[in-house]
Protein backbone atom coordinates (compact mmCIF):
# COMPACT_ATOMS: atom_id res chain seq x y z
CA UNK A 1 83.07 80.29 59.20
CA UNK A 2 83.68 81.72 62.51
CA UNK A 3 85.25 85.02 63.18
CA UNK A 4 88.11 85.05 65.63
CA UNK A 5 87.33 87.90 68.35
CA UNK A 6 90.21 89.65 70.10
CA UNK A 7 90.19 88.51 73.90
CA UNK A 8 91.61 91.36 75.84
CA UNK A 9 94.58 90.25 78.08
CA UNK A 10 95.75 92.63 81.39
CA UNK A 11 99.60 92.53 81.61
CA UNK A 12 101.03 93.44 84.79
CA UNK A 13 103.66 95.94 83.92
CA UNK A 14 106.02 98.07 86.10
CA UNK A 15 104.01 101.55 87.14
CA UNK A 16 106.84 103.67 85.88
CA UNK A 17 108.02 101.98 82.14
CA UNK A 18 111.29 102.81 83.18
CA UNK A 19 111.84 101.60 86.63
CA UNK A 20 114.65 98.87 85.99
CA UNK A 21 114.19 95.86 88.63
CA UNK A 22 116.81 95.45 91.56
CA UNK A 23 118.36 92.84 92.42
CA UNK A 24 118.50 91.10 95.73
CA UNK A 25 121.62 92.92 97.14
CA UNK A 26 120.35 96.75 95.76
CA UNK A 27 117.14 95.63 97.44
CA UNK A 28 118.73 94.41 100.29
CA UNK A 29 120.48 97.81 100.61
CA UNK A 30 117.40 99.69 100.34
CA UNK A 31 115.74 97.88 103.09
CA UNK A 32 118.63 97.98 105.39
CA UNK A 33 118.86 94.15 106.20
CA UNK A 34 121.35 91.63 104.65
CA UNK A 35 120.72 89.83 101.03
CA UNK A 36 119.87 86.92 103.14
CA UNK A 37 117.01 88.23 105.22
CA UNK A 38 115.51 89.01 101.43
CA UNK A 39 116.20 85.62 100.12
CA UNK A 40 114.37 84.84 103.67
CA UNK A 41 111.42 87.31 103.12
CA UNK A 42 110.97 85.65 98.68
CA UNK A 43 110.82 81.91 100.04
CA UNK A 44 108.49 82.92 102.42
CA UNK A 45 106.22 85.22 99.83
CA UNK A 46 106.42 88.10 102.14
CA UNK A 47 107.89 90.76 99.96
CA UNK A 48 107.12 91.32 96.15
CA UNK A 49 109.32 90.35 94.01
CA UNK A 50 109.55 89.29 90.30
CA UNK A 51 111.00 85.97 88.71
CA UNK A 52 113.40 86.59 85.72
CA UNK A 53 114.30 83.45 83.49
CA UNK A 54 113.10 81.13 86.38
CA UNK A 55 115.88 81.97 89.20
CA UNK A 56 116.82 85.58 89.02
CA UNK A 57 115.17 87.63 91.60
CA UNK A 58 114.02 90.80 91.00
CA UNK A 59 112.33 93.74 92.75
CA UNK A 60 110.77 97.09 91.64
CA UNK A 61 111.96 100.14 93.62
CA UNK A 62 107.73 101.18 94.00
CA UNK A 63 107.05 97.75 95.25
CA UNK A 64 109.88 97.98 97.81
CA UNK A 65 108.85 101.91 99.20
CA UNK A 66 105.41 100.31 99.89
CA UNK A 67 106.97 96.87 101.75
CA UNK A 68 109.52 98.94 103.68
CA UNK A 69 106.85 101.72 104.70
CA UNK A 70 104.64 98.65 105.71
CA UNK A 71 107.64 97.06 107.49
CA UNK A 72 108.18 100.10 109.31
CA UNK A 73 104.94 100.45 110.74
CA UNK A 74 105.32 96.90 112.20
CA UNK A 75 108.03 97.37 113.83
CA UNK A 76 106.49 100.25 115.41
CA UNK A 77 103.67 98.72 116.80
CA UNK A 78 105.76 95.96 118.13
């Protein structure tokens, strides 16, 4: 008989357990731009975001610093 071994499986989880995902306008808010410019930035897989239930956007506030501060810099250097 063979024995069933435990495979180890890495969940991504949110850094801080209770950072509570944002939705498209609070993120939109956050980043200064419109809610459209964000639904822009998910088709095109430029900003991270999370998939609830299979449509519901969602997006952490820690994932959003590091976009915006990224953003920024861009813009800059523009």
């Amino acid at each position: 008989m063979k024995k069933n071994t435990l495979v180890e499986m890495k969940i991504q989880t949110p850094k801080d357990v209770n950072e509570q995902p944002w939705t498209v306008p609070e993120a939109a808010n956050f980043l200064g731009v419109s809610p459209q410019t964000v639904y822009l930035w998910v088709e095109r897989k430029q900003i991270p975001h999370l998939r609830v239930m299979g449509r519901n956007i969602r997006f952490l506030k820690s994932d959003l610093e590091t976009f915006r501060a990224s953003f920024k810099q861009e813009m800059e250097n523009a």
